[in-house]
Every structure is written in structure tokens, then in C-alpha cells.
Protein backbone atom coordinates (compact mmCIF):
# COMPACT_ATOMS: atom_id res chain seq x y z
CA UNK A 1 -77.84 3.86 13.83
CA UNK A 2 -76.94 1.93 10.90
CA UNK A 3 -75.00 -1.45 10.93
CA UNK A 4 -71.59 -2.81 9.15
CA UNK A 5 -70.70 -7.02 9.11
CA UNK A 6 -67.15 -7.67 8.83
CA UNK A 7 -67.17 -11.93 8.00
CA UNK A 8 -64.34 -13.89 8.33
CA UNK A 9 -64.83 -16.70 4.82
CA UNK A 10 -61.72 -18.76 3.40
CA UNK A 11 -59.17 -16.71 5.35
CA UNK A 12 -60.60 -13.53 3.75
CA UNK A 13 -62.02 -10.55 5.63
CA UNK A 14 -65.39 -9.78 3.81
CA UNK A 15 -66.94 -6.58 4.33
CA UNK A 16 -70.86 -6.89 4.26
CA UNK A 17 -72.62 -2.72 4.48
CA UNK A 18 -76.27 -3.92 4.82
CA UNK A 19 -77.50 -1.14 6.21
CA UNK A 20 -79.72 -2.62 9.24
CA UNK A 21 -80.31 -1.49 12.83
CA UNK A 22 -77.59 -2.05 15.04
CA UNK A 23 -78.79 -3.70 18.27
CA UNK A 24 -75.73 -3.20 20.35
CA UNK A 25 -72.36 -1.09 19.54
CA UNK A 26 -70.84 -4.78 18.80
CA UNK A 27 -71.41 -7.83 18.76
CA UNK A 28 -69.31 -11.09 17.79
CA UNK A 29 -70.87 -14.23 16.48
CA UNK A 30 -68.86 -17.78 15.86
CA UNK A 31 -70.48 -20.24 13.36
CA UNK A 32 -68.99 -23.80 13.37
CA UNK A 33 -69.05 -25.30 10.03
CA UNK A 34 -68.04 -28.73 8.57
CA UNK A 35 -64.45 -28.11 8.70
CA UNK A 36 -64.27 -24.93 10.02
CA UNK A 37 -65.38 -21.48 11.92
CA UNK A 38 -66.98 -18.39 10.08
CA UNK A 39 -66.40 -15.39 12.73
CA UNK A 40 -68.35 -12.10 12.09
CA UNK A 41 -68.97 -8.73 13.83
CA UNK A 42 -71.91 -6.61 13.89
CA UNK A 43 -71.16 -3.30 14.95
CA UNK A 44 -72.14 0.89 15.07
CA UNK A 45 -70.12 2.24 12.28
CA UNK A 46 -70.79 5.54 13.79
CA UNK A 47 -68.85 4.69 16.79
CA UNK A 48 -66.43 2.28 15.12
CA UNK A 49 -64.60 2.38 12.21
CA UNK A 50 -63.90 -0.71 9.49
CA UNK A 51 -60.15 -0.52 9.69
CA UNK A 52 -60.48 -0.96 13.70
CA UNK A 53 -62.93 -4.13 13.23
CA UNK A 54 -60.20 -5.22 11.17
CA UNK A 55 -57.91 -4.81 13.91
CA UNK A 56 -60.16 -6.62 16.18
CA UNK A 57 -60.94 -9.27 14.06
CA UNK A 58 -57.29 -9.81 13.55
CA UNK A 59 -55.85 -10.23 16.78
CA UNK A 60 -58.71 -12.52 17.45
CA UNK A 61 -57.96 -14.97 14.86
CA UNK A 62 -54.13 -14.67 15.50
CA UNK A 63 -54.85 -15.64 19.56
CA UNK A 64 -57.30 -18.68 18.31
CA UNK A 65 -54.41 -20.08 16.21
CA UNK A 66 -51.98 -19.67 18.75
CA UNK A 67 -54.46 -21.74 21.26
CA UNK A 68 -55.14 -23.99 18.41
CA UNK A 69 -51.14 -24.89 18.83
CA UNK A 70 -51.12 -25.53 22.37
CA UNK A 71 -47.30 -24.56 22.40
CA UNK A 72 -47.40 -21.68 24.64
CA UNK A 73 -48.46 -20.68 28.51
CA UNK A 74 -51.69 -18.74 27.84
CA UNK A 75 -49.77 -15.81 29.17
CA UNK A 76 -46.85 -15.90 26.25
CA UNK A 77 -49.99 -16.05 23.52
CA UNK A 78 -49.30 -12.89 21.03
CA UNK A 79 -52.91 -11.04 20.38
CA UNK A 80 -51.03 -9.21 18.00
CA UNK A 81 -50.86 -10.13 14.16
CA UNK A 82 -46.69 -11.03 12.78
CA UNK A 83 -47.00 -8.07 10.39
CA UNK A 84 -48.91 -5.49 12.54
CA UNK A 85 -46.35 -6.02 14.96
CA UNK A 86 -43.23 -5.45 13.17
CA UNK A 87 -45.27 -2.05 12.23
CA UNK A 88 -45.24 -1.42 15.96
CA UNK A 89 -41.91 -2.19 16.24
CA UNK A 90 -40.41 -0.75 13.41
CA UNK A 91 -42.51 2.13 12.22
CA UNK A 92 -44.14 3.66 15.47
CA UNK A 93 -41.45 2.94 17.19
CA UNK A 94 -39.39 4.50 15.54
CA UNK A 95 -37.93 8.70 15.77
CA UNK A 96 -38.79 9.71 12.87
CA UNK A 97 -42.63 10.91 14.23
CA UNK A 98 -42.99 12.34 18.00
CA UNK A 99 -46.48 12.07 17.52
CA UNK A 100 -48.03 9.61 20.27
CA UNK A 101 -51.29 7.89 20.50
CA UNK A 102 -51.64 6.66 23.89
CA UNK A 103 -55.47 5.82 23.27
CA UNK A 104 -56.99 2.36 24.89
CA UNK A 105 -60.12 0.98 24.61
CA UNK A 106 -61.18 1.89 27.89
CA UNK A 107 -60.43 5.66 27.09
CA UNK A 108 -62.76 5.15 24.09
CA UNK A 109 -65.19 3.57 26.49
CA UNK A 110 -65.46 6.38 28.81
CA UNK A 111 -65.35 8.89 25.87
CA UNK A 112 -68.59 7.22 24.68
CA UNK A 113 -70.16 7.22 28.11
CA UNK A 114 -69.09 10.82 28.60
CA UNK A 115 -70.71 11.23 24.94
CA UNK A 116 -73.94 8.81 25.62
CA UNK A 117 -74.45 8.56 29.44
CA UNK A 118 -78.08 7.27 29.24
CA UNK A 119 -77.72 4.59 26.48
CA UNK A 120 -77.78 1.33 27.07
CA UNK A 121 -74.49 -0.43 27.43
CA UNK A 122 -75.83 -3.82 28.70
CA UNK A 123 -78.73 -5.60 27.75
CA UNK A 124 -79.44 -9.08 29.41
CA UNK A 125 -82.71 -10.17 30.00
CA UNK A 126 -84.25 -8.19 31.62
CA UNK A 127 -81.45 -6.04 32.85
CA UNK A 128 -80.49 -2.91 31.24
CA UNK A 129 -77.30 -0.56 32.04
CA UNK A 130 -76.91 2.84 30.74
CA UNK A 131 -72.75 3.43 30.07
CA UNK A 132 -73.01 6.10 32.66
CA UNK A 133 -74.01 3.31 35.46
CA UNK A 134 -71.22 0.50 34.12
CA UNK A 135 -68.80 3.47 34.14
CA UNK A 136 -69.42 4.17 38.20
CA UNK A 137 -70.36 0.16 38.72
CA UNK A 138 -66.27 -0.62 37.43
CA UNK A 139 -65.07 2.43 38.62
CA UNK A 140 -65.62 1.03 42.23
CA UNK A 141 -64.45 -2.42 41.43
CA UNK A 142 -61.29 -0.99 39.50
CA UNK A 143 -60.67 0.84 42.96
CA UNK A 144 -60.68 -1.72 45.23
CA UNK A 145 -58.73 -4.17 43.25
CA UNK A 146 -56.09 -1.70 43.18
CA UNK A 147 -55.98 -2.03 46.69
CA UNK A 148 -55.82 -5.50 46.43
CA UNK A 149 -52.15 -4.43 44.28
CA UNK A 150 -53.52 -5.24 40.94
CA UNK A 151 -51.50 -2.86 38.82
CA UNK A 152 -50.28 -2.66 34.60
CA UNK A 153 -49.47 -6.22 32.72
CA UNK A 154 -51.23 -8.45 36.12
CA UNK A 155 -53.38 -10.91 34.58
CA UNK A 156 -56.69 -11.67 36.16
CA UNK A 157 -58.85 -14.42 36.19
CA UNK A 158 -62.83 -14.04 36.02
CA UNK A 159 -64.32 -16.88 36.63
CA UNK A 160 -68.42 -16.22 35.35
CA UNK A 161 -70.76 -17.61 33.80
CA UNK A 162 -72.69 -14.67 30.90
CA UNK A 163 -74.03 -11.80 32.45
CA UNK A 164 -73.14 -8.75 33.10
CA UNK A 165 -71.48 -8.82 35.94
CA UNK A 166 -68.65 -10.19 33.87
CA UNK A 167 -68.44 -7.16 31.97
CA UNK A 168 -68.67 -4.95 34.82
CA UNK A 169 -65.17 -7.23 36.02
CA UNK A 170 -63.82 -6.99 33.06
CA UNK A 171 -64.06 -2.94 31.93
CA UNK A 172 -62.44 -2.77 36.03
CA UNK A 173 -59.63 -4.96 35.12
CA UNK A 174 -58.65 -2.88 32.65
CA UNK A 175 -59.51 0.24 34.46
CA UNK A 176 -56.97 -1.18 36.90
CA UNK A 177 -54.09 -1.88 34.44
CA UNK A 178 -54.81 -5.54 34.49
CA UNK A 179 -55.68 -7.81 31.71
CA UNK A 180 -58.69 -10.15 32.31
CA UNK A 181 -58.81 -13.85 31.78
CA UNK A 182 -61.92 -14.99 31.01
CA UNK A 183 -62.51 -18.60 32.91
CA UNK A 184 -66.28 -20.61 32.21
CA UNK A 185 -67.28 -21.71 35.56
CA UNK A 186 -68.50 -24.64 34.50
CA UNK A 187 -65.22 -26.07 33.55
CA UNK A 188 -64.25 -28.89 35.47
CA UNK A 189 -62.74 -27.91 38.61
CA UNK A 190 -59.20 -29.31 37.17
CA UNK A 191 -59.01 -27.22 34.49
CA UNK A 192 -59.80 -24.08 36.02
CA UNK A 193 -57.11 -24.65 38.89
CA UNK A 194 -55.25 -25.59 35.58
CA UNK A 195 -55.41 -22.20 34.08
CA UNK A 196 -54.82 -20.27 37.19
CA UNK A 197 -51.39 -21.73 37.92
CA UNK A 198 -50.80 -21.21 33.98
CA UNK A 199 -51.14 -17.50 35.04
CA UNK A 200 -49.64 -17.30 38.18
CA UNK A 201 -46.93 -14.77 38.33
């Protein structure tokens, strides 16, 4: 499996093809610099495409300059890019195509587990999950946090530190209809009750 870079240099999306091994299907990495950040993604460019890295890499930088701002709730921060959503509004939106594309992340994620059950998914230490086992593993958590009413648009904090039980949480969430908040345990104990009453209903 080959690997693209997408870097993120003087506001400028660079595309890097240097042909490596990719270790996992994506991975992000955040250099501070003097004055500012360099972001870059690693990823399988025979599962993903450069134009949806773009995507990616967009929305992320659009939600890290709304934070920057420190105007908004977290829940009223737009992911999506000024220009890519008047597309959304304006051009998918609108009658001239029936065509829908209802696709989500999460039905790409189960189309690659369906595709590569026994791959790795997760790597962490010394633990190693195949997609087939994080499928089942969040397909029981999505299930009983829809009995706990989570449904579409609820936001839900998961509080973690790195492992992969967070991922596990957060693949369920979504399973679920929910969108996960990502919380760092060890935040002070302020700022975490912070957050959660930022996202209270």
C-alpha cells in the first residue's frame, strides 16, 4: 500500500506523492513552529482519495480558526469551509439533480471492514484490532447508548485519555447519530465541567 502527504505550508495545501508504506489508513500530525502550525496527513490513497483529504484537511483548519476566535459555544462552531458550504447550499441543494449521496464516514467505515475484516484497524502498543472486531466492539456500544436516547445531531462528550477505547466510543457515537466531543481527562476538573454545560442541550 503506497502512501500520499497532503501538508498544510503558508495557507497552501501541498501535495507531497512519496511513494512510502502506509502504516495506518490515516494519520494526522501537528507541528508547532515559531509562529505557527504545519498540519499534514498521511494516508492509503487506495482507500482515500486527494480531493477527500482536502476535504478533511479543510474543515479541520476552518474549526481551529473558529476556536482560535473564542466567539462561539463549541456547539455553533461551523466544520464546514464558507465556500464549500454555499456549494451545499446552493448547488446540491438545489432541483436541478435528483441524484443523492447520502454516504457518511461510518458507511465508508463499515464498507472497508466488510472489504478488509482481518486488517488491522487499531494499533496501540501492544494492542491490535482487526476492523471486523471494532465494527462488533461499537456496534454494542452504539446499541446501548441508543437506549440511553442518544439519537441524530446529540452531542456527546468522551472524556479519554489515547487509546483505543476512545475510538471504539467514538465510531459508536456516530453509529448512534451522535456527534462526539472529544474531552482530555486530564483537563482540570473546571474546564471539563466547563465544556459539558457548553454542550448541554
Amino acid at each position: 500500500e503506497s502512501r500520499n502527504t497532503f501538508n498544510i505550508k503558508n495557507n497552501d495545501l501541498v501535495n507531497e506523492n512519496n511513494g512510502n508504506l502506509s502504516k495506518f489508513d490515516m494519520e494526522f500530525s501537528v507541528c508547532e513552529n515559531e509562529n505557527d502550525y504545519s498540519i499534514s496527513i498521511d494516508f492509503n490513497n487506495e482507500i482515500y482519495d486527494g480531493e477527500t483529504i482536502n476535504d478533511i484537511l479543510n474543515s479541520y483548519v476552518e474549526v481551529i480558526q473558529q476556536i482560535g476566535q473564542f466567539n462561539n459555544a463549541m456547539k455553533d462552531i461551523e466544520y464546514i469551509p464558507l465556500e464549500s458550504k454555499e456549494m451545499i447550499i446552493n448547488k446540491f441543494n438545489s432541483n436541478v439533480s435528483k441524484e443523492e449521496n447520502n454516504s457518511t464516514y461510518i458507511h465508508e467505515f463499515i464498507k472497508v471492514s466488510k472489504r478488509y475484516p482481518e486488517k488491522p484497524a487499531i494499533i496501540f502498543n501492544n494492542i491490535t484490532i482487526s476492523y471486523k472486531e471494532l465494527d462488533g466492539m461499537s456496534n454494542s456500544l452504539a446499541y446501548q447508548l441508543k437506549q440511553f436516547g442518544i439519537s441524530r445531531n446529540d452531542i456527546v462528550p468522551i472524556i479519554s485519555e489515547r487509546s483505543p477505547y476512545f475510538i471504539i466510543a467514538a465510531v459508536a457515537v456516530s453509529k448512534a447519530g451522535g456527534a462526539y466531543l472529544p474531552i482530555d481527562k486530564n483537563l482540570p476538573v473546571d474546564r471539563i465541567q466547563y465544556i459539558l454545560n457548553d454542550v448541554k442541550p
